[in-house]
C-alpha atoms as a PDB file:
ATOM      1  CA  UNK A   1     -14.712  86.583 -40.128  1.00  0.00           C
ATOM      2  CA  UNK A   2     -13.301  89.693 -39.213  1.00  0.00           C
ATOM      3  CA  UNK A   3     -10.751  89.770 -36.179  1.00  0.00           C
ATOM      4  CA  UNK A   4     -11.685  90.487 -32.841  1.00  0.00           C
ATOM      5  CA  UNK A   5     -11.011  93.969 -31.140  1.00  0.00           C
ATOM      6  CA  UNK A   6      -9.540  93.119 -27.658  1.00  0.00           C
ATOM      7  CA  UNK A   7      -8.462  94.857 -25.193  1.00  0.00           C
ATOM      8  CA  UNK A   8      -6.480  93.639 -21.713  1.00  0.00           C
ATOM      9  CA  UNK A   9      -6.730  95.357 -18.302  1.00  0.00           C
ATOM     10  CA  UNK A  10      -4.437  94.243 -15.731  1.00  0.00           C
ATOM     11  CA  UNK A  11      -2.471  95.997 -12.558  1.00  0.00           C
ATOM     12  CA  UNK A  12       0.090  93.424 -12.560  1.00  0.00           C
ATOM     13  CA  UNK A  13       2.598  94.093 -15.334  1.00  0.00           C
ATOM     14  CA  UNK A  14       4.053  90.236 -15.039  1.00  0.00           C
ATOM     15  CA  UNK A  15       0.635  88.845 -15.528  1.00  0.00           C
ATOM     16  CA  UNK A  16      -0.191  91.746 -18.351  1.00  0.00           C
ATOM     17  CA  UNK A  17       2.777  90.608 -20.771  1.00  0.00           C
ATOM     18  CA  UNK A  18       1.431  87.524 -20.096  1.00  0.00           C
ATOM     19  CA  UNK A  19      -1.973  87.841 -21.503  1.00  0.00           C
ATOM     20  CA  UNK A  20      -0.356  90.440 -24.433  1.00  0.00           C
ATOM     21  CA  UNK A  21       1.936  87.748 -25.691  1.00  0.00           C
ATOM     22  CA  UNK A  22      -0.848  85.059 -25.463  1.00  0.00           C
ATOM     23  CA  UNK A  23      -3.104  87.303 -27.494  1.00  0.00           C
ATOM     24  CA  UNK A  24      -0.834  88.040 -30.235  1.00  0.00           C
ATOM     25  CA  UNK A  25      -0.648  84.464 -30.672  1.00  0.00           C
ATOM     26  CA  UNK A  26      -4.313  84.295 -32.471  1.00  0.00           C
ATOM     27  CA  UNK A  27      -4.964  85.647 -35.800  1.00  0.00           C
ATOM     28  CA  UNK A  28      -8.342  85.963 -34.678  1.00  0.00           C
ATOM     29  CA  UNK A  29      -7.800  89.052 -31.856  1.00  0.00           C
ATOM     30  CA  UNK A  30      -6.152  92.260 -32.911  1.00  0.00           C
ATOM     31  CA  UNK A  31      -5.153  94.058 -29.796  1.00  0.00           C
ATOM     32  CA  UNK A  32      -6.261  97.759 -29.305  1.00  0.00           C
ATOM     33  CA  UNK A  33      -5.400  98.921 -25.945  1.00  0.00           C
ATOM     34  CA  UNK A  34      -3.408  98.011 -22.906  1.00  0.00           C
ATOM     35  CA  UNK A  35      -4.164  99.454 -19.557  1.00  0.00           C
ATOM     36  CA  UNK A  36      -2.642  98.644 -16.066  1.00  0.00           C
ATOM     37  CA  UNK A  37      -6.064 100.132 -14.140  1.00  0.00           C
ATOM     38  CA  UNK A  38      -9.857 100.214 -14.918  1.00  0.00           C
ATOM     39  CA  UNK A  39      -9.850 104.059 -14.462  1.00  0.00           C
ATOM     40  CA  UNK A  40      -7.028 103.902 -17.401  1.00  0.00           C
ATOM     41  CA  UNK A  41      -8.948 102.174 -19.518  1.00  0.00           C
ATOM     42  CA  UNK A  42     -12.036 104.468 -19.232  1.00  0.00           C
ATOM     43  CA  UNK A  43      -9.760 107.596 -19.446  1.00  0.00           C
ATOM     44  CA  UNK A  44      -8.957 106.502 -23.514  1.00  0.00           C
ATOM     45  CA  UNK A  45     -12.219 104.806 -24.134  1.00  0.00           C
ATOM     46  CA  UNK A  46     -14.543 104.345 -26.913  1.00  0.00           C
ATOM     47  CA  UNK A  47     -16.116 100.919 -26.159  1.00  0.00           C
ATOM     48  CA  UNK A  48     -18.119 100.573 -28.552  1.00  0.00           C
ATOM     49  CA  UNK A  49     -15.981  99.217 -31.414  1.00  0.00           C
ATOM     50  CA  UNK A  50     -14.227  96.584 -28.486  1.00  0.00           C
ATOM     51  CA  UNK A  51     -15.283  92.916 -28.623  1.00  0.00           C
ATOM     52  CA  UNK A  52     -13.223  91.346 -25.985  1.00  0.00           C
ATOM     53  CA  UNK A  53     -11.924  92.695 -22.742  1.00  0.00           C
ATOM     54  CA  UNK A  54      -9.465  90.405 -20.834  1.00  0.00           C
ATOM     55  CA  UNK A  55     -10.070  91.586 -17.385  1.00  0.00           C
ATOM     56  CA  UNK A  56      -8.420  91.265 -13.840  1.00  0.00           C
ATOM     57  CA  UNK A  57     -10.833  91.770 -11.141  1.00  0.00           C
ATOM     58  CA  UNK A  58      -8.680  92.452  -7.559  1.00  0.00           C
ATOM     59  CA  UNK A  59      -6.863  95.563  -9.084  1.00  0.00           C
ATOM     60  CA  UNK A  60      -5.988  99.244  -7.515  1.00  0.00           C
ATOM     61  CA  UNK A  61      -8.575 101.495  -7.984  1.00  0.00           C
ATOM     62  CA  UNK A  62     -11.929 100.612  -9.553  1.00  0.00           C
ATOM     63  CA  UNK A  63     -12.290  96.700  -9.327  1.00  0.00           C
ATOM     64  CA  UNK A  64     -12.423  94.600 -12.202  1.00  0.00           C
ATOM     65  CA  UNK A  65     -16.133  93.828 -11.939  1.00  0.00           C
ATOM     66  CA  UNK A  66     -17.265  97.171 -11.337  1.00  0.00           C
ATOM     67  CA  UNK A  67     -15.576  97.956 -14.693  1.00  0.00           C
ATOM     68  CA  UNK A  68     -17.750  96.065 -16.656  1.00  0.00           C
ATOM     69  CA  UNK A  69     -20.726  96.846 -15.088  1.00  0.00           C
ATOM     70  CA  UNK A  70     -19.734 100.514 -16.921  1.00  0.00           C
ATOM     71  CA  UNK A  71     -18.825  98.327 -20.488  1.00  0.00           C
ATOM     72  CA  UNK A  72     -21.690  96.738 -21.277  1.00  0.00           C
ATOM     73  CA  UNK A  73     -21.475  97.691 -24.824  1.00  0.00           C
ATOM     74  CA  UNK A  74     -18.671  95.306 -24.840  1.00  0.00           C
ATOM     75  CA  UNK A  75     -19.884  91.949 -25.788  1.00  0.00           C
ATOM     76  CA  UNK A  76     -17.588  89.655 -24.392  1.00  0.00           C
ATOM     77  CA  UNK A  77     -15.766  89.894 -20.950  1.00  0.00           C
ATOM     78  CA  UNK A  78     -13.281  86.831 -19.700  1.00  0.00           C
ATOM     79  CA  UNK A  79     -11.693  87.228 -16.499  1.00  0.00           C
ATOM     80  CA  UNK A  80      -8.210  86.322 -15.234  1.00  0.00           C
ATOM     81  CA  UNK A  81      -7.783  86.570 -11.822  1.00  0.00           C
ATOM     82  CA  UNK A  82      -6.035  85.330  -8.423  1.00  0.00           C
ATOM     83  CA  UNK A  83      -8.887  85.118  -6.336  1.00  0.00           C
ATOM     84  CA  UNK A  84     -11.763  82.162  -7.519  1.00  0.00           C
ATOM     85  CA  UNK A  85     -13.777  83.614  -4.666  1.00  0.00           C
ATOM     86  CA  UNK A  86     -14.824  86.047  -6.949  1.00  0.00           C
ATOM     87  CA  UNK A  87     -16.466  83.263 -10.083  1.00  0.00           C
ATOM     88  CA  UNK A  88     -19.925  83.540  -8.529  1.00  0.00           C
ATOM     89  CA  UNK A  89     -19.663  87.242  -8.599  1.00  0.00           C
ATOM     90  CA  UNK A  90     -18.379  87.360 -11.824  1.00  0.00           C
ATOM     91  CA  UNK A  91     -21.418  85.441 -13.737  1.00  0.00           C
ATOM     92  CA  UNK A  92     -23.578  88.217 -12.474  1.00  0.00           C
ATOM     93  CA  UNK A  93     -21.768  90.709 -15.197  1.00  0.00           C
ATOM     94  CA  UNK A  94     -21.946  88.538 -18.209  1.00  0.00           C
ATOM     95  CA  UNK A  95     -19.073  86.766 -17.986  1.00  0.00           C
ATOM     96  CA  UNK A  96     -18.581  84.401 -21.213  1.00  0.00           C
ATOM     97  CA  UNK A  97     -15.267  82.539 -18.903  1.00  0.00           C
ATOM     98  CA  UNK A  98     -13.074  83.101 -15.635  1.00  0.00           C
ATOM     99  CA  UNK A  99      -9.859  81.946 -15.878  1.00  0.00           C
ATOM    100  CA  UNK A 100      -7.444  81.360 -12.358  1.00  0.00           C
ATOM    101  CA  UNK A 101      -3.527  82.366 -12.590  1.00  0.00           C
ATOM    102  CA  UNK A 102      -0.954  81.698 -12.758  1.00  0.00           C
ATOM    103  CA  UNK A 103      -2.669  81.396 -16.656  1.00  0.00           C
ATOM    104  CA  UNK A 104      -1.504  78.560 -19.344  1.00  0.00           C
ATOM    105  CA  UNK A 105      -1.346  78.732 -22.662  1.00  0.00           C
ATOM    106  CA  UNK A 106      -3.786  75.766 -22.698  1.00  0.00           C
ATOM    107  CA  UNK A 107      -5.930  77.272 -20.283  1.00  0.00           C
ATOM    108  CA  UNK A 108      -6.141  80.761 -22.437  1.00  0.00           C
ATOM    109  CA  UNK A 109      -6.903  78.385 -25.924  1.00  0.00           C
ATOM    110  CA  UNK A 110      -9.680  76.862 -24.065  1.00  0.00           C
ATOM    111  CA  UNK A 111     -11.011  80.625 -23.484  1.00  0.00           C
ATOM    112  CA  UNK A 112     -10.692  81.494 -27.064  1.00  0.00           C
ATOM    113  CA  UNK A 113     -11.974  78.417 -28.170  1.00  0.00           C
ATOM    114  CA  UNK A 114     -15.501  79.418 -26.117  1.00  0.00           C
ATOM    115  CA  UNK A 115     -15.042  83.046 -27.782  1.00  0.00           C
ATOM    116  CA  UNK A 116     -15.142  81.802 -31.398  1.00  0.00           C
ATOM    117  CA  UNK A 117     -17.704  79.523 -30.450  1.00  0.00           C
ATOM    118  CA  UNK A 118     -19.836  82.335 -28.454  1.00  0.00           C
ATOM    119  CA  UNK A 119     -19.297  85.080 -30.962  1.00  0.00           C
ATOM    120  CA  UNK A 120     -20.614  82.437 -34.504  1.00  0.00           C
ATOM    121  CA  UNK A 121     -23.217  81.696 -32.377  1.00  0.00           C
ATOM    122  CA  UNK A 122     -24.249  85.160 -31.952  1.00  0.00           C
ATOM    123  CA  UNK A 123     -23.530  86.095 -35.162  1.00  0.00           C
ATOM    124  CA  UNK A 124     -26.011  83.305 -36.672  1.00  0.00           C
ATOM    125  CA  UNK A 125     -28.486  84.108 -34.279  1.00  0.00           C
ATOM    126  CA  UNK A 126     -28.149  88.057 -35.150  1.00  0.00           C
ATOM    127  CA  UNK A 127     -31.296  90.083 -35.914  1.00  0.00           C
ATOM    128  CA  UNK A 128     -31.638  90.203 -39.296  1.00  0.00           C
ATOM    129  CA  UNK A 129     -30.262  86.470 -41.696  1.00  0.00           C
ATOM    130  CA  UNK A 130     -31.335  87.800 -44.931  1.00  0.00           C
ATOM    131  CA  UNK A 131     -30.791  91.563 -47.025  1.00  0.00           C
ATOM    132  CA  UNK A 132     -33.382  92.552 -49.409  1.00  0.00           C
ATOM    133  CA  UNK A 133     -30.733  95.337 -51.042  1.00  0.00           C
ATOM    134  CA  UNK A 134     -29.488  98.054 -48.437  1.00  0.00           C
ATOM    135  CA  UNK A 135     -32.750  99.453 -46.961  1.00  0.00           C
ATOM    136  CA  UNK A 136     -34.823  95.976 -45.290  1.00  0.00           C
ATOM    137  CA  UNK A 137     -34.027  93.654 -43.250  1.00  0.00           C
ATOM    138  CA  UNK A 138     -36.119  90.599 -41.797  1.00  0.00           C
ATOM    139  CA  UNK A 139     -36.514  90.636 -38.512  1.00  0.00           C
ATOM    140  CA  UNK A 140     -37.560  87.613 -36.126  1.00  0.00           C
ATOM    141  CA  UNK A 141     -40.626  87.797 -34.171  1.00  0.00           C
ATOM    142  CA  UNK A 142     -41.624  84.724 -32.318  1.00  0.00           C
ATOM    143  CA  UNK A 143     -42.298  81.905 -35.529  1.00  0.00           C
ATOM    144  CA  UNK A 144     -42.488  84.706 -38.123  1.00  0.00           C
ATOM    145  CA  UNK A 145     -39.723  87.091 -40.090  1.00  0.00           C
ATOM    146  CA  UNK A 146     -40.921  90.567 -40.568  1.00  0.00           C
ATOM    147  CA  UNK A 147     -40.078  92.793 -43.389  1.00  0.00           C
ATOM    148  CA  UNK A 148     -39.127  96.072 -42.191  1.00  0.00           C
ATOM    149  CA  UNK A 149     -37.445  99.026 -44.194  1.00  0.00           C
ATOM    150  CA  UNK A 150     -34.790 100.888 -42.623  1.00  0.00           C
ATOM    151  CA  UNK A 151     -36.391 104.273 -44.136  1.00  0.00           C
ATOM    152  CA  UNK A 152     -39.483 103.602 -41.890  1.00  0.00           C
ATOM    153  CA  UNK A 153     -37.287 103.700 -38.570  1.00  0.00           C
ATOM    154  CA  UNK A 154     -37.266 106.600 -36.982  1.00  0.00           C
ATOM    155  CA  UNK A 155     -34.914 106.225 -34.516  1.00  0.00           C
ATOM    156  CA  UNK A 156     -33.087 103.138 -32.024  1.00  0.00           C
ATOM    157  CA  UNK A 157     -34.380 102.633 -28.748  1.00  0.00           C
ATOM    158  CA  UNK A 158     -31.444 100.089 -26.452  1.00  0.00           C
ATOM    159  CA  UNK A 159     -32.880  97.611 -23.736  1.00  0.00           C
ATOM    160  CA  UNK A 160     -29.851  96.334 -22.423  1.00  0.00           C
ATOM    161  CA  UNK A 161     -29.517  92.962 -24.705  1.00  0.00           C
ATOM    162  CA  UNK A 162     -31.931  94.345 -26.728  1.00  0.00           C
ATOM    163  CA  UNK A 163     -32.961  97.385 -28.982  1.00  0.00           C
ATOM    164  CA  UNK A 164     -36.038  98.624 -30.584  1.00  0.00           C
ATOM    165  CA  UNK A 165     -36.109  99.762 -33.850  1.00  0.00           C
ATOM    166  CA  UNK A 166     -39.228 102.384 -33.536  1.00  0.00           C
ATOM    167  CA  UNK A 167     -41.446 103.354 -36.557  1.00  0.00           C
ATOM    168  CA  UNK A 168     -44.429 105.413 -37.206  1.00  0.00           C
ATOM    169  CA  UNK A 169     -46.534 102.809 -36.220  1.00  0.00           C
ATOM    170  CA  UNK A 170     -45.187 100.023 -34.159  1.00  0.00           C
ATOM    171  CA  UNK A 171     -42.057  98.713 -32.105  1.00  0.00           C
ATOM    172  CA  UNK A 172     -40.024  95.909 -33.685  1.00  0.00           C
ATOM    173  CA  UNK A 173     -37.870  94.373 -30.559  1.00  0.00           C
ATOM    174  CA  UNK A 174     -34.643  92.405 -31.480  1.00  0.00           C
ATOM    175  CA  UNK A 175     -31.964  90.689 -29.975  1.00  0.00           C
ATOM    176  CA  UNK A 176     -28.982  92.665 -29.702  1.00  0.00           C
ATOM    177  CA  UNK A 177     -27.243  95.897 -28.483  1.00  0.00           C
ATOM    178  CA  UNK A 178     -27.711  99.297 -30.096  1.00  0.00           C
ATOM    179  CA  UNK A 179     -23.764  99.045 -29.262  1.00  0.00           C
ATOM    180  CA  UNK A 180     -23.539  96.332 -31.661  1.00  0.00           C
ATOM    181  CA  UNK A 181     -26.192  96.987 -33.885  1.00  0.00           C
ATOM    182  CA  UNK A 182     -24.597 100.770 -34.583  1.00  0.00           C
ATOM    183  CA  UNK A 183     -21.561  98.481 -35.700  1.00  0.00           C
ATOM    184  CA  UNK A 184     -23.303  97.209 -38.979  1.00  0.00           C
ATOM    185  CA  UNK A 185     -22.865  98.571 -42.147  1.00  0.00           C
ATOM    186  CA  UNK A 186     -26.709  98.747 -42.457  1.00  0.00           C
ATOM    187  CA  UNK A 187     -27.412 101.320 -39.792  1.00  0.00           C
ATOM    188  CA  UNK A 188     -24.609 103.950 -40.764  1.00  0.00           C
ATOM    189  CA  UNK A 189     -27.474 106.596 -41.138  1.00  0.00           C
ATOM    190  CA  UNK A 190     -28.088 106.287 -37.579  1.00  0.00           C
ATOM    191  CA  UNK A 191     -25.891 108.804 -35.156  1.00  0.00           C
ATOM    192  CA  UNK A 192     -25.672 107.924 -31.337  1.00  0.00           C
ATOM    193  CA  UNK A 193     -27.135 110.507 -29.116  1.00  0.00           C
ATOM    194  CA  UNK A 194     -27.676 108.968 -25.900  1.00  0.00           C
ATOM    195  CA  UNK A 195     -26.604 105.429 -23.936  1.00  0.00           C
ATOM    196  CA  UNK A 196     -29.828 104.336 -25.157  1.00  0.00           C
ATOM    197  CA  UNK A 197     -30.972 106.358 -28.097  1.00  0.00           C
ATOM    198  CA  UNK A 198     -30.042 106.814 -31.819  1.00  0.00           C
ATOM    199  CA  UNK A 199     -31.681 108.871 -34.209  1.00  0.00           C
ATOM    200  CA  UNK A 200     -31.668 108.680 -37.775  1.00  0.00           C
ATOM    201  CA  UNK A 201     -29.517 111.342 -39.100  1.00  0.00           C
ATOM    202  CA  UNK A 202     -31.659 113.022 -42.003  1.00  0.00           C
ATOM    203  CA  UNK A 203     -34.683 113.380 -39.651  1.00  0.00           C
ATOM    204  CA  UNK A 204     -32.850 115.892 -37.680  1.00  0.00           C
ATOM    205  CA  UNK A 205     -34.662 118.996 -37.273  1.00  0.00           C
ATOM    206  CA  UNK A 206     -33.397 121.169 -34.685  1.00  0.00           C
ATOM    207  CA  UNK A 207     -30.895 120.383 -31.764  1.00  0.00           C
ATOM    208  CA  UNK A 208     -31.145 122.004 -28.285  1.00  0.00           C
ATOM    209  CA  UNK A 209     -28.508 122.063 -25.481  1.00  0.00           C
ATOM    210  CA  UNK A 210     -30.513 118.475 -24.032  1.00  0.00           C
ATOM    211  CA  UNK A 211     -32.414 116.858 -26.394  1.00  0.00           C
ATOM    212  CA  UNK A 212     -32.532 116.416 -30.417  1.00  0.00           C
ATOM    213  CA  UNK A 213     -36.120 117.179 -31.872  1.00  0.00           C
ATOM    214  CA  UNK A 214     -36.857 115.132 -35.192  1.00  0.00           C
ATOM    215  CA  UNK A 215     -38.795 116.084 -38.503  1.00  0.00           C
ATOM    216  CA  UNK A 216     -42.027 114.351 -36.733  1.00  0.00           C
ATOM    217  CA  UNK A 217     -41.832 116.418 -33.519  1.00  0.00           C
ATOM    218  CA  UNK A 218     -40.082 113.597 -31.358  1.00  0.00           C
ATOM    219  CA  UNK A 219     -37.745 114.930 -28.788  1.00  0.00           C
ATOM    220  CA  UNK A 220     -35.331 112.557 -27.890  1.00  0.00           C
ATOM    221  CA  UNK A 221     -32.559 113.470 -25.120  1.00  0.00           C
ATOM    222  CA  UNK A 222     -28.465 113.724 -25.327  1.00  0.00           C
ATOM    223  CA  UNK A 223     -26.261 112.000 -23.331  1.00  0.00           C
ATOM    224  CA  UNK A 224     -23.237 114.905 -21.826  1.00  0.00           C
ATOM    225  CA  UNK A 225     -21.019 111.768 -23.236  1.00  0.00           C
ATOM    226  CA  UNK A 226     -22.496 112.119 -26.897  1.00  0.00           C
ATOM    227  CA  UNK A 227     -22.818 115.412 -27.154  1.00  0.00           C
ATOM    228  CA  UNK A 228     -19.507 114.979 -29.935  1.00  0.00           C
ATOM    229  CA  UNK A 229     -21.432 112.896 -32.184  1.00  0.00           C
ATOM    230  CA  UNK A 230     -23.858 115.328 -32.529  1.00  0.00           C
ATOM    231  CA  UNK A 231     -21.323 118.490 -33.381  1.00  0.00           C
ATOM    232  CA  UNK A 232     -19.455 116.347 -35.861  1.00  0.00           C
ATOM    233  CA  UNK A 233     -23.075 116.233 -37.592  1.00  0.00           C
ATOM    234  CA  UNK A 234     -23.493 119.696 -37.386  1.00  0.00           C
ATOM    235  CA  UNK A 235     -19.958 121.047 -38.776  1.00  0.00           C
END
């Protein structure tokens, strides 16, 4: 298994050495980014290759849990904090643990322990457990597996936890982000255009200041924050 992009947000610089040193301890996390405010963090950001943010929540500025309401593409949020007031608030932004300082070693192991665990589990449960070649994947749908061809998609459609991969004919729902999903290998045809759109690439047909229009006279709209992904395609 491929390490885990992390990243650690922290206004206290004591506590954020802390956490640093702890994570360079695990083979398993490779560290991207280190940022003493939230604001920080979103000033350098791409989220959408991050697994793991390591988050304080009573910081200057933008507050820890107000941050990850903005991150959602990130899959896995544990906070360290002061204040255990804030654990019941916490769980309401997808929290996978909440750690109190002054932080342990053996407190943080227990954390990572529940990441590895979390993140297999996910992975096994993933939307697709079988390739037929590059272009299908099975898909679960209730009791059955669906065959579906990646040429037949037209374009991504994110729900939150969930995405739908639309074709000419139907809707196939599945169990993850179009965050995540954009990650595999298997999707590299599709470009990001919006929070919660992705189009295939060679379906393209003309591009307008707000929306894309595709080769079967869809229009689907650009996010202002995407609008780079769509110039890189047309340099």
């Amino acid at each position: 298994m491929k390490p885990f992009n992390c990243i650690v947000v922290d206004d206290d610089e004591i506590d954020r050495l802390m956490i640093v040193s702890f994570v360079k301890r695990y083979e398993q996390l490779c560290l991207v980014g280190v940022f003493e405010s939230a604001e920080e963090a979103l000033s350098n950001g791409d989220f959408s290759q991050i697994d793991v943010v390591f988050l304080d929540i009573d910081m200057n500025g933008m507050d820890g849990i107000s941050f990850r309401r903005m991150i959602q593409e990130v899959p896995v949020c544990i906070f360290i904090t002061s204040h255990p007031e804030y654990a019941l608030d916490s769980f309401s932004v997808e929290t996978l643990d909440f750690i109190i300082k002054p932080i342990t070693l053996q407190r943080f192991n227990e954390g990572i322990v529940r990441l590895q665990t979390f993140l297999s589990i996910q992975q096994k449960a993933h939307l697709y457990e079988n390739m037929l070649g590059t272009d299908h994947v099975f898909i679960r749908e209730g009791h059955r597996e669906t065959k579906v061809a990646l040429h037949d998609v037209l374009y991504l459609e994110g729900l939150k936890d969930y995405t739908l991969l639309v074709t000419e004919d139907k809707k196939h729902c599945v169990l993850s982000s179009i965050g995540n999903l954009l990650k595999e290998l298997h999707f590299h045809h599709f470009v990001r255009i919006h929070r919660s759109f992705a189009v295939r690439k060679d379906l393209i047909k003309s591009v307008s200041a707000k929306e894309v229009l595709l080769t079967n006279d869809i229009n689907i709209p650009i996010g202002r924050s995407f609008k780079d992904n769509i110039k890189s395609l047309l340099i």
